[in-house]
N, C-alpha and C. Protein backbone atom coordinates (compact mmCIF):
# COMPACT_ATOMS: atom_id res chain seq x y z
N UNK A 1 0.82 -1.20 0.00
CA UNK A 1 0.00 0.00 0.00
C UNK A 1 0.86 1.26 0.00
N UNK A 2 1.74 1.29 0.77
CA UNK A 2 3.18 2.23 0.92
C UNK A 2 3.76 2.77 -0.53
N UNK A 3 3.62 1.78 -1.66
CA UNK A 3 4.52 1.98 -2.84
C UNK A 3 3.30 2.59 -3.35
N UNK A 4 2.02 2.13 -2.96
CA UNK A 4 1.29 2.74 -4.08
C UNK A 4 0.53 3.98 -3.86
N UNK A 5 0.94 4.24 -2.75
CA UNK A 5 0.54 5.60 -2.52
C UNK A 5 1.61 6.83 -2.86
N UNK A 6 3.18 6.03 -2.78
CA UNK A 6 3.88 7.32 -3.45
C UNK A 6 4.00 7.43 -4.64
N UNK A 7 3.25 6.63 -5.57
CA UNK A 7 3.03 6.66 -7.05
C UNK A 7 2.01 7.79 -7.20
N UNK A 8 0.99 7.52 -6.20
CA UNK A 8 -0.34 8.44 -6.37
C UNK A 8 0.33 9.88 -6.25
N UNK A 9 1.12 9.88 -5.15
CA UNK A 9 1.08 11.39 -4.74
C UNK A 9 2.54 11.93 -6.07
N UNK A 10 3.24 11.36 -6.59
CA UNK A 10 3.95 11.64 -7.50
C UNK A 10 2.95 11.96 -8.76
N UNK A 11 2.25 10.96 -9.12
CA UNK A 11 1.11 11.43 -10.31
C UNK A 11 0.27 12.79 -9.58
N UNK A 12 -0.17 12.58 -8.47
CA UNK A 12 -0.59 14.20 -8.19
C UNK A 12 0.19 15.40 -8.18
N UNK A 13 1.43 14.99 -7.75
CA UNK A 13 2.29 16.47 -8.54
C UNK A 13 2.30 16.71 -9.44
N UNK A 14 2.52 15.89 -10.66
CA UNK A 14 2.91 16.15 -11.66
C UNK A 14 1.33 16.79 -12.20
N UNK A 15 0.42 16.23 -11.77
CA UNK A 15 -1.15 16.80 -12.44
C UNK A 15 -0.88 18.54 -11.78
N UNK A 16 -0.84 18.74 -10.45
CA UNK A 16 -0.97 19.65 -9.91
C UNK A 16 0.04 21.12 -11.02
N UNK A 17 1.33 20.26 -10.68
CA UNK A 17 2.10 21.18 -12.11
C UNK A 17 1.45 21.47 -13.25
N UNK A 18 0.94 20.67 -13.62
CA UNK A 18 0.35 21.05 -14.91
C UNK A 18 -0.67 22.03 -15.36
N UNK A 19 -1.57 21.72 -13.89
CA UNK A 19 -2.88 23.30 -13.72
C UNK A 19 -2.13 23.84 -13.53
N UNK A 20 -1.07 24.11 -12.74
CA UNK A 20 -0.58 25.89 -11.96
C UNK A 20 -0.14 26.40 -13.81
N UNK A 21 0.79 25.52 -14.29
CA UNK A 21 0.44 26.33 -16.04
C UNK A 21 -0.09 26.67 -16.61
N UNK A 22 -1.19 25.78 -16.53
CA UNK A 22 -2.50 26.26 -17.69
C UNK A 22 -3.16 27.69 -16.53
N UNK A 23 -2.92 27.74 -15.65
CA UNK A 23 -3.68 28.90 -14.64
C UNK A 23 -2.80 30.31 -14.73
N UNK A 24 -1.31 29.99 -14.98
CA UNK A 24 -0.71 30.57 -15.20
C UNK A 24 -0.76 31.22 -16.74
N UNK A 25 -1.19 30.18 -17.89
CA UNK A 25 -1.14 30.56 -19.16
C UNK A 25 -2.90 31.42 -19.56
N UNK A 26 -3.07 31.10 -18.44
CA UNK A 26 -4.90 31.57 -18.81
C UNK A 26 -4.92 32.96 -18.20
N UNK A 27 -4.10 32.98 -17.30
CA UNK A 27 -4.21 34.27 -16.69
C UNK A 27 -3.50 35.34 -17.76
N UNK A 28 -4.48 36.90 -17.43
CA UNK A 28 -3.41 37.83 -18.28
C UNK A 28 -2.34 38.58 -18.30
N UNK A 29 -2.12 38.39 -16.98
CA UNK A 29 -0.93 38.74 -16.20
C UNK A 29 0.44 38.44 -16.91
N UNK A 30 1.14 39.28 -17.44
CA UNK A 30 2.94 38.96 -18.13
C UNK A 30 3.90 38.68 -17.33
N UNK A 31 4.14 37.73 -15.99
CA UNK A 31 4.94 37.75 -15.46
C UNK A 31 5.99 37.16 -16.09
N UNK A 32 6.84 37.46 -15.70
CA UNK A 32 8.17 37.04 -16.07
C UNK A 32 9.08 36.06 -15.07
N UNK A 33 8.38 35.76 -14.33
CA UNK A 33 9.19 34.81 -13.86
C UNK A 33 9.03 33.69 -14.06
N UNK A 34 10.18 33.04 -13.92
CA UNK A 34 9.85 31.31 -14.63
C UNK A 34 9.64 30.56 -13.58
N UNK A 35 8.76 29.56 -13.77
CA UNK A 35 7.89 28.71 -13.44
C UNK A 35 8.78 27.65 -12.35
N UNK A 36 8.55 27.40 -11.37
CA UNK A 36 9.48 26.15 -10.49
C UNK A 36 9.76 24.71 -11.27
N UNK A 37 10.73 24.26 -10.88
CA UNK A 37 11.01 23.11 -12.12
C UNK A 37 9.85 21.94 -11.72
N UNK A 38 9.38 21.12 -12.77
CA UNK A 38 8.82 20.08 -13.32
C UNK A 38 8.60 19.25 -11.69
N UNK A 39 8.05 18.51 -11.31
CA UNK A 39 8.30 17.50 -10.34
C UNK A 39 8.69 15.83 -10.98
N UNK A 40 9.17 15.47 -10.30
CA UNK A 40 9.61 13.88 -11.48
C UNK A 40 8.52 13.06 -11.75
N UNK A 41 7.98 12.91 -13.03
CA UNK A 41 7.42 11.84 -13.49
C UNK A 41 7.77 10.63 -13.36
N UNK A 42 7.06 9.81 -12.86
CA UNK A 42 7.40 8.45 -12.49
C UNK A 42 7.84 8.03 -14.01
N UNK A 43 8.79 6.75 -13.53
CA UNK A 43 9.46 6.15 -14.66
C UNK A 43 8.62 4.78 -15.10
N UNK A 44 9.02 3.81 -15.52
CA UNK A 44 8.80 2.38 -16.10
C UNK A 44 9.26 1.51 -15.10
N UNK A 45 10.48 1.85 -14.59
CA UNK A 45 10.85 1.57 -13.15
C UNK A 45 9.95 1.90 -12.01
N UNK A 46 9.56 2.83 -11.68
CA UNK A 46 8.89 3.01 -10.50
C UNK A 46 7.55 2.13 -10.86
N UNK A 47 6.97 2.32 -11.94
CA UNK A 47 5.34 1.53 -11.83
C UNK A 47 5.92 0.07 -11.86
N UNK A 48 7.04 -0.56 -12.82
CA UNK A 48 7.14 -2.24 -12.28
C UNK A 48 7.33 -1.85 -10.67
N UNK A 49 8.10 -1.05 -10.23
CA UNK A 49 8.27 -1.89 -8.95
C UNK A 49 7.45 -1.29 -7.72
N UNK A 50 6.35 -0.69 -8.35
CA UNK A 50 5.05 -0.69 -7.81
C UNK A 50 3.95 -1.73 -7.57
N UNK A 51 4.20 -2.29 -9.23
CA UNK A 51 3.24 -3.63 -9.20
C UNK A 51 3.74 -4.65 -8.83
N UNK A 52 5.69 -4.90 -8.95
CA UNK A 52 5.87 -5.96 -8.33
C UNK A 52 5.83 -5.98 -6.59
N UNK A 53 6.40 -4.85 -6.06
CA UNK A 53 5.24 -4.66 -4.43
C UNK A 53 3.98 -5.31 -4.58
N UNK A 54 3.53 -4.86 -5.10
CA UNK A 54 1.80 -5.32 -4.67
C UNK A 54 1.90 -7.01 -5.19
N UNK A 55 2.50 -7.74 -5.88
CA UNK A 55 2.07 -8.84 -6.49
C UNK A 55 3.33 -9.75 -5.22
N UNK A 56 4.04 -9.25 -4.57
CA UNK A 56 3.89 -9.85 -3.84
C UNK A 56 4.29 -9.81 -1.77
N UNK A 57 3.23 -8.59 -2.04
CA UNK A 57 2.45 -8.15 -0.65
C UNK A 57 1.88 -9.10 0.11
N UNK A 58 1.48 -9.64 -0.78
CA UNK A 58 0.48 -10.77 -0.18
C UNK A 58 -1.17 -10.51 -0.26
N UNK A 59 -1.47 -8.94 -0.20
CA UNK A 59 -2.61 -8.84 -0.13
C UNK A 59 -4.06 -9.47 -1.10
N UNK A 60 -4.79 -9.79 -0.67
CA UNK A 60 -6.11 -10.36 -0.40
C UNK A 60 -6.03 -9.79 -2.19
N UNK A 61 -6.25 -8.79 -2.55
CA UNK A 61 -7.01 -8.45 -3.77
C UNK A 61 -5.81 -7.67 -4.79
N UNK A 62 -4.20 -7.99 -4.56
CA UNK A 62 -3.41 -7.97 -5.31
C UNK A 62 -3.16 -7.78 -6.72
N UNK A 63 -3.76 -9.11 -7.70
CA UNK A 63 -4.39 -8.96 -8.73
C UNK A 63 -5.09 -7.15 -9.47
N UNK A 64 -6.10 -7.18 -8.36
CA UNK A 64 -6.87 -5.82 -9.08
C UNK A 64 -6.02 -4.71 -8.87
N UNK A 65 -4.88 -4.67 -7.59
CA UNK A 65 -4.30 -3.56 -7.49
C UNK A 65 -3.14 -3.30 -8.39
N UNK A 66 -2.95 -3.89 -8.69
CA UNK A 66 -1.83 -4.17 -9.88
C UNK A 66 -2.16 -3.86 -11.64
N UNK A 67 -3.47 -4.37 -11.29
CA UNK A 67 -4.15 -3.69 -12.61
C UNK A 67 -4.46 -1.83 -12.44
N UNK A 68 -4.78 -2.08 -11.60
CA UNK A 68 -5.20 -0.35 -11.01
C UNK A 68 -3.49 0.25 -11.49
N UNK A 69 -2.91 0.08 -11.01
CA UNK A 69 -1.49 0.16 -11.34
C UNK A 69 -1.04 0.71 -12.69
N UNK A 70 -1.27 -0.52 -13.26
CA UNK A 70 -1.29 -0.90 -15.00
C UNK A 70 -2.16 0.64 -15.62
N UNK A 71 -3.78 0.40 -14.91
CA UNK A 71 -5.02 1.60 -15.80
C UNK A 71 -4.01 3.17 -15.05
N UNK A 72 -3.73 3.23 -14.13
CA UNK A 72 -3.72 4.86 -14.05
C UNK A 72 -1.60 5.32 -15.06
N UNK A 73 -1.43 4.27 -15.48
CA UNK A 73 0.02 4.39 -16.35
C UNK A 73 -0.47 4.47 -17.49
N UNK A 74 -1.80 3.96 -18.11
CA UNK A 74 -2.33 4.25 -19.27
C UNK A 74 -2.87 5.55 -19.45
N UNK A 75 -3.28 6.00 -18.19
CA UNK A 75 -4.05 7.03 -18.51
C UNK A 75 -3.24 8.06 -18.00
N UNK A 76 -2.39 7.69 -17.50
CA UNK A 76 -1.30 9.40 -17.35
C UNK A 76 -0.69 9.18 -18.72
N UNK A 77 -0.64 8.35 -19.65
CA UNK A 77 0.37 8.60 -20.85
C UNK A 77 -0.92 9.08 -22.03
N UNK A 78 -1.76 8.60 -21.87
CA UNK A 78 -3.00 9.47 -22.50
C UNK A 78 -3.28 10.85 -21.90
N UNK A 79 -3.25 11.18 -20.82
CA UNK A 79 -3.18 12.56 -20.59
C UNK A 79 -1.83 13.16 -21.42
N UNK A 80 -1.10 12.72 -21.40
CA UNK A 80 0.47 13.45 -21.56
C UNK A 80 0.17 13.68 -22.92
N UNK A 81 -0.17 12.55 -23.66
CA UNK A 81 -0.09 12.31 -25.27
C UNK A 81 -1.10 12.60 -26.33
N UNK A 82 -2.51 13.68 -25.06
CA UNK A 82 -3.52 13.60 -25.93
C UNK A 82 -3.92 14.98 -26.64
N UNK A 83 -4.57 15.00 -27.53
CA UNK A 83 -4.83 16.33 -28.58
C UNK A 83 -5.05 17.49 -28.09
N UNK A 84 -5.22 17.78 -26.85
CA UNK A 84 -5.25 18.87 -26.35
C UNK A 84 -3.35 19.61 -25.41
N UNK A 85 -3.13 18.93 -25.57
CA UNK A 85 -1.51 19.27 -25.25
C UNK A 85 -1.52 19.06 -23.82
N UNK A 86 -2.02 18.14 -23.16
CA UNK A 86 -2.20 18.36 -21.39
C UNK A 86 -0.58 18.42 -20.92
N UNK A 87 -0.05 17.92 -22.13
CA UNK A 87 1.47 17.36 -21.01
C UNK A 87 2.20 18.71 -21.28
N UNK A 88 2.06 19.40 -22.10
CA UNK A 88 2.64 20.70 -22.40
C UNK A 88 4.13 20.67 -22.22
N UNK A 89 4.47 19.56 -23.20
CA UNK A 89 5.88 19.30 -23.23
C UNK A 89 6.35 18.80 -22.06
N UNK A 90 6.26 18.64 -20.62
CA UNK A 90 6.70 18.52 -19.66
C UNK A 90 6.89 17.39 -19.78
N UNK A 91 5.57 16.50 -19.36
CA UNK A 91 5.51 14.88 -19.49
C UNK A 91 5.22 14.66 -20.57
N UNK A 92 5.42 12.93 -21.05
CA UNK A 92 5.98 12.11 -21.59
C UNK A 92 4.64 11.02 -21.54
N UNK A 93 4.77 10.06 -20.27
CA UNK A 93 3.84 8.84 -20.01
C UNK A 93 4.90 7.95 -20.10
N UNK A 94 4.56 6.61 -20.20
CA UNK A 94 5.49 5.45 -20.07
C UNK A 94 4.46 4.90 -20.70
N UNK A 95 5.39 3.91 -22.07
CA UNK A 95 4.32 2.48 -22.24
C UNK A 95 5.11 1.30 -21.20
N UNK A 96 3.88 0.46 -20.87
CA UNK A 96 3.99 -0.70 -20.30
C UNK A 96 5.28 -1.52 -21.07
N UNK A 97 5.74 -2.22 -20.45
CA UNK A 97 6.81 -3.68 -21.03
C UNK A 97 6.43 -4.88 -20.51
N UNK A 98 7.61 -5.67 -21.07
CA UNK A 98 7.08 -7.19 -20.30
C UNK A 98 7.19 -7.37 -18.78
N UNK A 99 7.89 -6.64 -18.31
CA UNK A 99 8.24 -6.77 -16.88
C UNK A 99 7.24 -5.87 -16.23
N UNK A 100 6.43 -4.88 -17.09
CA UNK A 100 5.33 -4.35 -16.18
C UNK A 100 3.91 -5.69 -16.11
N UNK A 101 4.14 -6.23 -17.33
CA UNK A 101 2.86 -7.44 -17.44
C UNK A 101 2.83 -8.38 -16.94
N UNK A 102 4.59 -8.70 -16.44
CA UNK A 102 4.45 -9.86 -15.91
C UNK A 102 4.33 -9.96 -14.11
N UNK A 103 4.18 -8.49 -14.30
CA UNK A 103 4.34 -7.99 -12.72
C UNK A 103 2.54 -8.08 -12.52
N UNK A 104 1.82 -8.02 -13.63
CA UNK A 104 0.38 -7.96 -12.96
C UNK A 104 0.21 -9.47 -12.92
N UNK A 105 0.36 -10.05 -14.16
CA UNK A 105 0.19 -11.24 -13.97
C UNK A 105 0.59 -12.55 -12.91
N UNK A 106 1.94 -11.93 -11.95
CA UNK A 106 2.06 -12.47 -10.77
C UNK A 106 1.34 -12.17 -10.02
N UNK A 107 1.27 -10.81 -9.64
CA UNK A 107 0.25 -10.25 -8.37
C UNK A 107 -1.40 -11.18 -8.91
N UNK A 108 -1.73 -11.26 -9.98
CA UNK A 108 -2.66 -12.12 -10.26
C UNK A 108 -2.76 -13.78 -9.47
N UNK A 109 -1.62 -14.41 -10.09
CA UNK A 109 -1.35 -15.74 -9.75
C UNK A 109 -1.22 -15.77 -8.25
N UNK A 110 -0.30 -14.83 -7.48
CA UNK A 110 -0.43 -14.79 -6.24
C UNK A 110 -1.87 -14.72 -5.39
N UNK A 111 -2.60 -14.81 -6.02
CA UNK A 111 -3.71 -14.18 -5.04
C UNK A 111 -4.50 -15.01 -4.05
N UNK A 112 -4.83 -15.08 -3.42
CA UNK A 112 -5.48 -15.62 -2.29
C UNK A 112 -6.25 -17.10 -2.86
N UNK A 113 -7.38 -16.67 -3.61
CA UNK A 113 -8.35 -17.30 -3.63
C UNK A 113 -8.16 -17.80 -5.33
N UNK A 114 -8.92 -18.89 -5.96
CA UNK A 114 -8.48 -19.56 -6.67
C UNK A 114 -9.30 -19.07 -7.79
N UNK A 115 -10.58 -18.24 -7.54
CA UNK A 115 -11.45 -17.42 -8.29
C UNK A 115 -10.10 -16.50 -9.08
N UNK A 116 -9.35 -15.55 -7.92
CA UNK A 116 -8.63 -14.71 -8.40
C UNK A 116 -7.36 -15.71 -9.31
N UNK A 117 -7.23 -16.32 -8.85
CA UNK A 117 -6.17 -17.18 -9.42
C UNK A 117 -6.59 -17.50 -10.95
N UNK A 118 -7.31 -17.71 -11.24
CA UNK A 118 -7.85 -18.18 -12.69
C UNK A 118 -7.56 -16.98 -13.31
N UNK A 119 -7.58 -15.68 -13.27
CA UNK A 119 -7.21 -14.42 -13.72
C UNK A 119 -5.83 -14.32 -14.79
N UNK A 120 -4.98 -15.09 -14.02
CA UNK A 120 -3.36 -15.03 -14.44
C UNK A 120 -3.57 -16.09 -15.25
């Protein structure tokens, strides 16, 4: 739960950065001062070894958290990458690899119950 909450609050900086720009770019104000640097976007590294934490935590519902994992890395690289410019050059996104899939697919196999087990 530990790993996956400093994923969250890292994806919330980086969101948070991104309004203070657009609030900054909407406003009509010409300041001239430049903007505080970027906060770090999580890597490909940090989400595997997010999901491999969780896959083998032990916890009860592992599997889904790992997918949860997987959906909010899709959708920060769709924010970053989508037609409206959200990432405003800053971010990037990460695509998944084999070591992010095989990280759900353990936390899958690991799982408690044999319902969840059929998953992997």
């Amino acid at each position: 739960q530990e790993a996956t909450s400093i994923l969250m609050r890292m994806l919330d900086r980086c969101q948070s950065y991104l309004d203070m720009l657009e609030e900054e770019a909407a406003s009509s104000s010409s300041s001239t001062a430049l903007p505080p640097p970027p906060p770090f976007e999580p890597t490909i590294i940090t989400y595997n070894s997010v999901a491999h934490a969780i896959a083998k935590s032990g916890a009860r519902d592992a599997g889904h958290l790992a997918e949860e994992v997987f959906a909010r890395m899709d959708r920060w690289r769709d924010a970053c990458c989508s037609d409206e410019g959200r990432g405003m050059g800053q971010y990037s996104g990460v695509l998944p690899n084999a070591r992010t899939l095989a990280c759900v697919i353990d936390a899958w196999a690991s799982a408690k119950t044999t319902q969840q087990q059929s998953f992997a």
